[in-house]
Protein backbone atom coordinates (compact mmCIF):
# COMPACT_ATOMS: atom_id res chain seq x y z
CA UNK A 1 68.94 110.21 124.92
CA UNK A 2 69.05 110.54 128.93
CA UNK A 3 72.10 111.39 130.56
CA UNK A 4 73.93 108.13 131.53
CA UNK A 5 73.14 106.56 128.29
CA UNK A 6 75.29 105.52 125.42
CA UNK A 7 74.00 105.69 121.29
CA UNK A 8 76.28 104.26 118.82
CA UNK A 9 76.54 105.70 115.28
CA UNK A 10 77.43 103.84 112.39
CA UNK A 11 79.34 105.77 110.02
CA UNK A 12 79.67 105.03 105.81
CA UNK A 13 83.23 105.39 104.76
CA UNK A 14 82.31 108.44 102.58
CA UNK A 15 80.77 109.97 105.57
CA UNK A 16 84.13 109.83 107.73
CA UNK A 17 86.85 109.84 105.41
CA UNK A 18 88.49 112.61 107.49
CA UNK A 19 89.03 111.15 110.77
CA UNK A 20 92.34 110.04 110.56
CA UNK A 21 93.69 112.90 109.40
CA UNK A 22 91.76 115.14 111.98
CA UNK A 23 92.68 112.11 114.52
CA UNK A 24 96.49 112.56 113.27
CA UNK A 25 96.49 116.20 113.17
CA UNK A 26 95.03 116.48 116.72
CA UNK A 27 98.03 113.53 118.14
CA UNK A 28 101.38 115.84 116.65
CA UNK A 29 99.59 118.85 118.10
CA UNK A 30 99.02 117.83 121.55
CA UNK A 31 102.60 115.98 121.82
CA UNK A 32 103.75 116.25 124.95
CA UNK A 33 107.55 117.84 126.11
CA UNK A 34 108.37 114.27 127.23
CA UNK A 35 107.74 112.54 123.77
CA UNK A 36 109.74 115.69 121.99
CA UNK A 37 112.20 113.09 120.92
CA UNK A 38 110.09 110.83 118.98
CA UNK A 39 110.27 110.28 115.08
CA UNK A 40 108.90 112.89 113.44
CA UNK A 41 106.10 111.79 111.26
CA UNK A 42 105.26 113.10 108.03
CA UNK A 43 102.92 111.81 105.12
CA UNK A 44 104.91 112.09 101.64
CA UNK A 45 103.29 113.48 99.00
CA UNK A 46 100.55 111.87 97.54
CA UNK A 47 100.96 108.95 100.52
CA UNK A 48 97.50 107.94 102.59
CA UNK A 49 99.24 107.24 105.51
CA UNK A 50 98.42 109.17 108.61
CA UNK A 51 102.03 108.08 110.45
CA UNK A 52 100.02 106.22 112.97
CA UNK A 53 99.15 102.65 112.27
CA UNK A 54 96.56 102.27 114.34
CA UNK A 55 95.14 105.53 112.39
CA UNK A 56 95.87 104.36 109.37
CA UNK A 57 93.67 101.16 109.54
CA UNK A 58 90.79 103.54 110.15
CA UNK A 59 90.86 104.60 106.55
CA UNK A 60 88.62 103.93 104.02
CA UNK A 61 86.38 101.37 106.30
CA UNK A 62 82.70 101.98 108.27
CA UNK A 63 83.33 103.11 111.45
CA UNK A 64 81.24 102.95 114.92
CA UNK A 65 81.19 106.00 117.48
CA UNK A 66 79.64 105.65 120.71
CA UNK A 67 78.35 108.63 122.49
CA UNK A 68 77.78 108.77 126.17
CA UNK A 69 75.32 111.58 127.29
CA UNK A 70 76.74 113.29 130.13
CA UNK A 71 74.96 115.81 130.87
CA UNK A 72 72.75 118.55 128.98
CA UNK A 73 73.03 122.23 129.11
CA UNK A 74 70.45 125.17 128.40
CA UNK A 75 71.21 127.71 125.28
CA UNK A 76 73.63 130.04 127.13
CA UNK A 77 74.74 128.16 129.88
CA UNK A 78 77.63 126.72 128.08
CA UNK A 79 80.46 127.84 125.42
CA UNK A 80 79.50 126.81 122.16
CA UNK A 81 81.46 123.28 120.67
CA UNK A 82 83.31 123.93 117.47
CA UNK A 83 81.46 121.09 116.08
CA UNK A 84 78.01 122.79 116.74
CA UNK A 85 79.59 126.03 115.19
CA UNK A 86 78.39 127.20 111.58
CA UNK A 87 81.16 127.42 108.85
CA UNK A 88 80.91 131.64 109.36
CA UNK A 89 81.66 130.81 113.51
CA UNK A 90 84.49 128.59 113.10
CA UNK A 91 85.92 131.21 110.58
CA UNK A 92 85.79 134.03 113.26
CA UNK A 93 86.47 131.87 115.91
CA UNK A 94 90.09 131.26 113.84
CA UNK A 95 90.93 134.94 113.76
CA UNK A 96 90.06 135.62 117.51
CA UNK A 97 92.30 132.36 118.64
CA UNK A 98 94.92 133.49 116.00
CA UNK A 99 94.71 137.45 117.79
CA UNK A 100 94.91 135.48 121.36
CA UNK A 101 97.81 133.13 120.51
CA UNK A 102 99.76 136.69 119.18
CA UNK A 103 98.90 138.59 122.40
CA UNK A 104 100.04 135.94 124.56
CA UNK A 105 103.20 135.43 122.69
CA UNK A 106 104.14 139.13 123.20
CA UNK A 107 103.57 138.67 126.88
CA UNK A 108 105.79 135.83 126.43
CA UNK A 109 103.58 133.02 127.82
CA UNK A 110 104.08 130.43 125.53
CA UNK A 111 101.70 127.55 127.23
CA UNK A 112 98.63 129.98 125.84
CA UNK A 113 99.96 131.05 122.77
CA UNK A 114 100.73 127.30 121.77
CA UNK A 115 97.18 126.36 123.28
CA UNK A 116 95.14 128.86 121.27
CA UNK A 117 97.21 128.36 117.67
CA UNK A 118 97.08 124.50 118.04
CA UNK A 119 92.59 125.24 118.28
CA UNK A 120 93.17 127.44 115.60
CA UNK A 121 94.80 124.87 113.72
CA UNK A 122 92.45 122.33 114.92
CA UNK A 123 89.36 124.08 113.48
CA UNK A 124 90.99 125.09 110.37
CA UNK A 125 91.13 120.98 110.03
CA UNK A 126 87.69 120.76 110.73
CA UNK A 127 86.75 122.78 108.25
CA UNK A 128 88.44 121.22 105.42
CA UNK A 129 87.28 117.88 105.96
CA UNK A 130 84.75 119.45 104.77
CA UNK A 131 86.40 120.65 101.08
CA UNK A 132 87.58 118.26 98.10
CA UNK A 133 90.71 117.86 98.16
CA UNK A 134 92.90 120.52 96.04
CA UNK A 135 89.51 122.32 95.36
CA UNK A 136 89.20 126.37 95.93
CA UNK A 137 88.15 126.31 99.70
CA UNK A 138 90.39 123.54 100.49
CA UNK A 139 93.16 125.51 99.27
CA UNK A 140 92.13 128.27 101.25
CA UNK A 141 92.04 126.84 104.11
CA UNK A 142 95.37 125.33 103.89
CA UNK A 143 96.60 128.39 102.80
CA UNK A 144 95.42 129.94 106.14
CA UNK A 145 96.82 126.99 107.82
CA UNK A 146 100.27 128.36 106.96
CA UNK A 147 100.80 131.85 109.46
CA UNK A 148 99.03 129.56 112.21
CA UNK A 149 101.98 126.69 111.78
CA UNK A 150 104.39 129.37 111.45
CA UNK A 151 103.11 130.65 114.72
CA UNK A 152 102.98 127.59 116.35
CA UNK A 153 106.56 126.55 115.57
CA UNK A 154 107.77 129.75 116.63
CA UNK A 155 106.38 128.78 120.12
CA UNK A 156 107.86 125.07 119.54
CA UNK A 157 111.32 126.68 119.35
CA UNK A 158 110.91 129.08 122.12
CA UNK A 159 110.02 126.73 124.05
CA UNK A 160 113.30 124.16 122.61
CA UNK A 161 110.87 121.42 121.08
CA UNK A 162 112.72 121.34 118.30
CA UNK A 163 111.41 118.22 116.90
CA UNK A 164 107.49 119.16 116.95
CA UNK A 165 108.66 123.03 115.22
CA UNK A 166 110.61 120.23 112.44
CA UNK A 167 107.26 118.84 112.11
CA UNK A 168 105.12 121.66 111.16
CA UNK A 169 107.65 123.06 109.36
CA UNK A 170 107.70 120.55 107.11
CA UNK A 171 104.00 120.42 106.29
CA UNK A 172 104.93 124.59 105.84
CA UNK A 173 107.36 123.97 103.26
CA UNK A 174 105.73 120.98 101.50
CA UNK A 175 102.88 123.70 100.73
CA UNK A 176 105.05 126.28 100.08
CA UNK A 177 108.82 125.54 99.63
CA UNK A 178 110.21 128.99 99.13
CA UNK A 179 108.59 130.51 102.84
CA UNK A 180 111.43 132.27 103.79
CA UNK A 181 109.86 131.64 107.57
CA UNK A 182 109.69 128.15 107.16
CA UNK A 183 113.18 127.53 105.84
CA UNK A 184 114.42 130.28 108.94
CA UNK A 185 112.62 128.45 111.15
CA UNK A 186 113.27 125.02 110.38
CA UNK A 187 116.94 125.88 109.51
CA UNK A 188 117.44 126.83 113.21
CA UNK A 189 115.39 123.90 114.87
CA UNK A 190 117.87 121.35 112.58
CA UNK A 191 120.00 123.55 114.76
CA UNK A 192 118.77 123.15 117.69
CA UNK A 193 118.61 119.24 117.17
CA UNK A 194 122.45 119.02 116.23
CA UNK A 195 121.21 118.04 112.70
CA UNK A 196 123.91 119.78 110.82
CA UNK A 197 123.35 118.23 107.40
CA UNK A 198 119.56 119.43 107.18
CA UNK A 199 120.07 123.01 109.04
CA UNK A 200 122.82 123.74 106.27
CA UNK A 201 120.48 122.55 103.82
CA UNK A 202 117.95 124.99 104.90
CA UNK A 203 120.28 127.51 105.76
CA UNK A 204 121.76 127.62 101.92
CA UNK A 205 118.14 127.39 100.51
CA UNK A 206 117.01 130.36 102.51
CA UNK A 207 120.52 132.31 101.15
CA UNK A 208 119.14 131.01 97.77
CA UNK A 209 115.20 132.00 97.97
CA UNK A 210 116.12 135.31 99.49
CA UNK A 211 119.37 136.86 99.28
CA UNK A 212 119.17 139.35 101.49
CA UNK A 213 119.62 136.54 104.11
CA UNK A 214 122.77 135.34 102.99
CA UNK A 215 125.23 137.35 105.30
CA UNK A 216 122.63 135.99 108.25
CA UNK A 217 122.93 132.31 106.48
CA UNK A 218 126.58 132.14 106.49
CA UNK A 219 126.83 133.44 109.76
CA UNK A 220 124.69 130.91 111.63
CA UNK A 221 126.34 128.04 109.39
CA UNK A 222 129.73 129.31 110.80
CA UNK A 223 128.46 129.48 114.09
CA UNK A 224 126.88 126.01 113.71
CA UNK A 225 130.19 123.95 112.67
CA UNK A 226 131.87 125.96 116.05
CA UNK A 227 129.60 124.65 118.23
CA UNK A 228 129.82 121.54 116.78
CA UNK A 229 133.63 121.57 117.07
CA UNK A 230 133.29 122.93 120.59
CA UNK A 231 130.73 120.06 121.23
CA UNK A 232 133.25 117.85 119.85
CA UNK A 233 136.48 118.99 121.92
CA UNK A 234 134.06 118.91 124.98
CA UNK A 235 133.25 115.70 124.33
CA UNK A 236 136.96 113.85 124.01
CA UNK A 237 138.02 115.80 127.21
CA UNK A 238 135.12 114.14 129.07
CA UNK A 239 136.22 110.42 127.97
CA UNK A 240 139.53 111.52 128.38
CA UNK A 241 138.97 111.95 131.90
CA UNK A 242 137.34 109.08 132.45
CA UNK A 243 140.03 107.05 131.78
């Protein structure tokens, strides 16, 4: 290929089985503040579907990627692609985007930290499309997945987006249902959402999985149904007043 021009690859379904979930992975990640709001999408367990339907028709079927050349670049003129990265790279290259995300969270800016755990995510996904399905290294790798969504949704909620933390949460706890993190941390975005039901829910099963968190439970479910009541009482006295 020249620069300017355009090759089109046409792909088996065994040889791209992974691209909706990378596809779907890649969408929740890079959710914008504005679309905070939307539904939060989540694949049940043992469910094909990505969420997305436009995704989800790109499973199982031959697919066609076109490739425009751009441009080309000498050896060590350019940062190196994840895609062109060895299995070893993209393994190191998690840990050092896993050690930036934690530095810039300590200096509190939370636009880098969420950048560099959302590649770190990202390549962890690339990795396992890789891996069989429930097979040693695939488990691994989700099992290093979990600390990085952790991470991330600790950013979500500095940050108030309490609907994208809900969502990573959720794929934390499917894996692991007893993370005392996960339940924490999705116990106090339910909060943050005014979903009292769920955030109780959590907030009892962390008092349950680890008692030592029951004073800290009952406390934030007490101080949860007086905001709510607060909320409430605010809430008459404005359409009071408007009558």
């Amino acid at each position: 290929m020249r620069p300017g021009e355009r090759s089109k690859f046409y792909c088996q379904p065994d040889k791209c089985m992974g691209y909706a979930k990378l596809s779907k992975t890649l969408r929740d990640i890079q959710k914008k503040k504005a679309n905070k709001e939307a539904v939060v999408r989540q694949s049940c367990c043992g469910s094909q579907s990505t969420g997305y339907h436009d995704l989800d028709k790109l499973t199982g079927v031959s697919l066609i990627f076109e490739i425009d050349l751009i441009s080309v670049e000498q050896p060590g003129q350019y940062n190196k692609k994840i895609w062109t990265m060895s299995e070893d790279e993209k393994y190191a290259l998690v840990v050092e985007l896993r050690e930036k995300g934690n530095n810039h969270f300590k200096a509190k800016n939370m636009d880098k930290a969420e950048i560099n755990y959302a590649k770190a995510i990202g390549t962890l996904e690339q990795l396992g499309m890789r891996e069989q399905p429930q097979s040693e290294p695939w488990n691994k790798i989700e099992d290093m997945k979990i600390p990085l969504l952790l991470n991330y949704s600790q950013v979500m909620l500095v940050k108030k987006e309490y609907t994208t933390a809900i969502m990573h949460l959720n794929t934390v706890l499917k894996r692991d249902p007893e993370n005392v993190k996960g339940l924490y941390r999705r116990a106090t975005a339910h909060s943050g959402c005014w979903n009292i039901e769920q955030a109780e829910r959590d907030w009892t099963e962390l008092a349950r999985v680890d008692p030592s968190q029951s004073n800290l439970a009952l406390k934030r479910m007490s101080e949860l149904r007086a905001a709510v009541k607060e909320k409430e009482l605010e809430e008459k006295a404005r359409l009071k007043g408007m009558f």
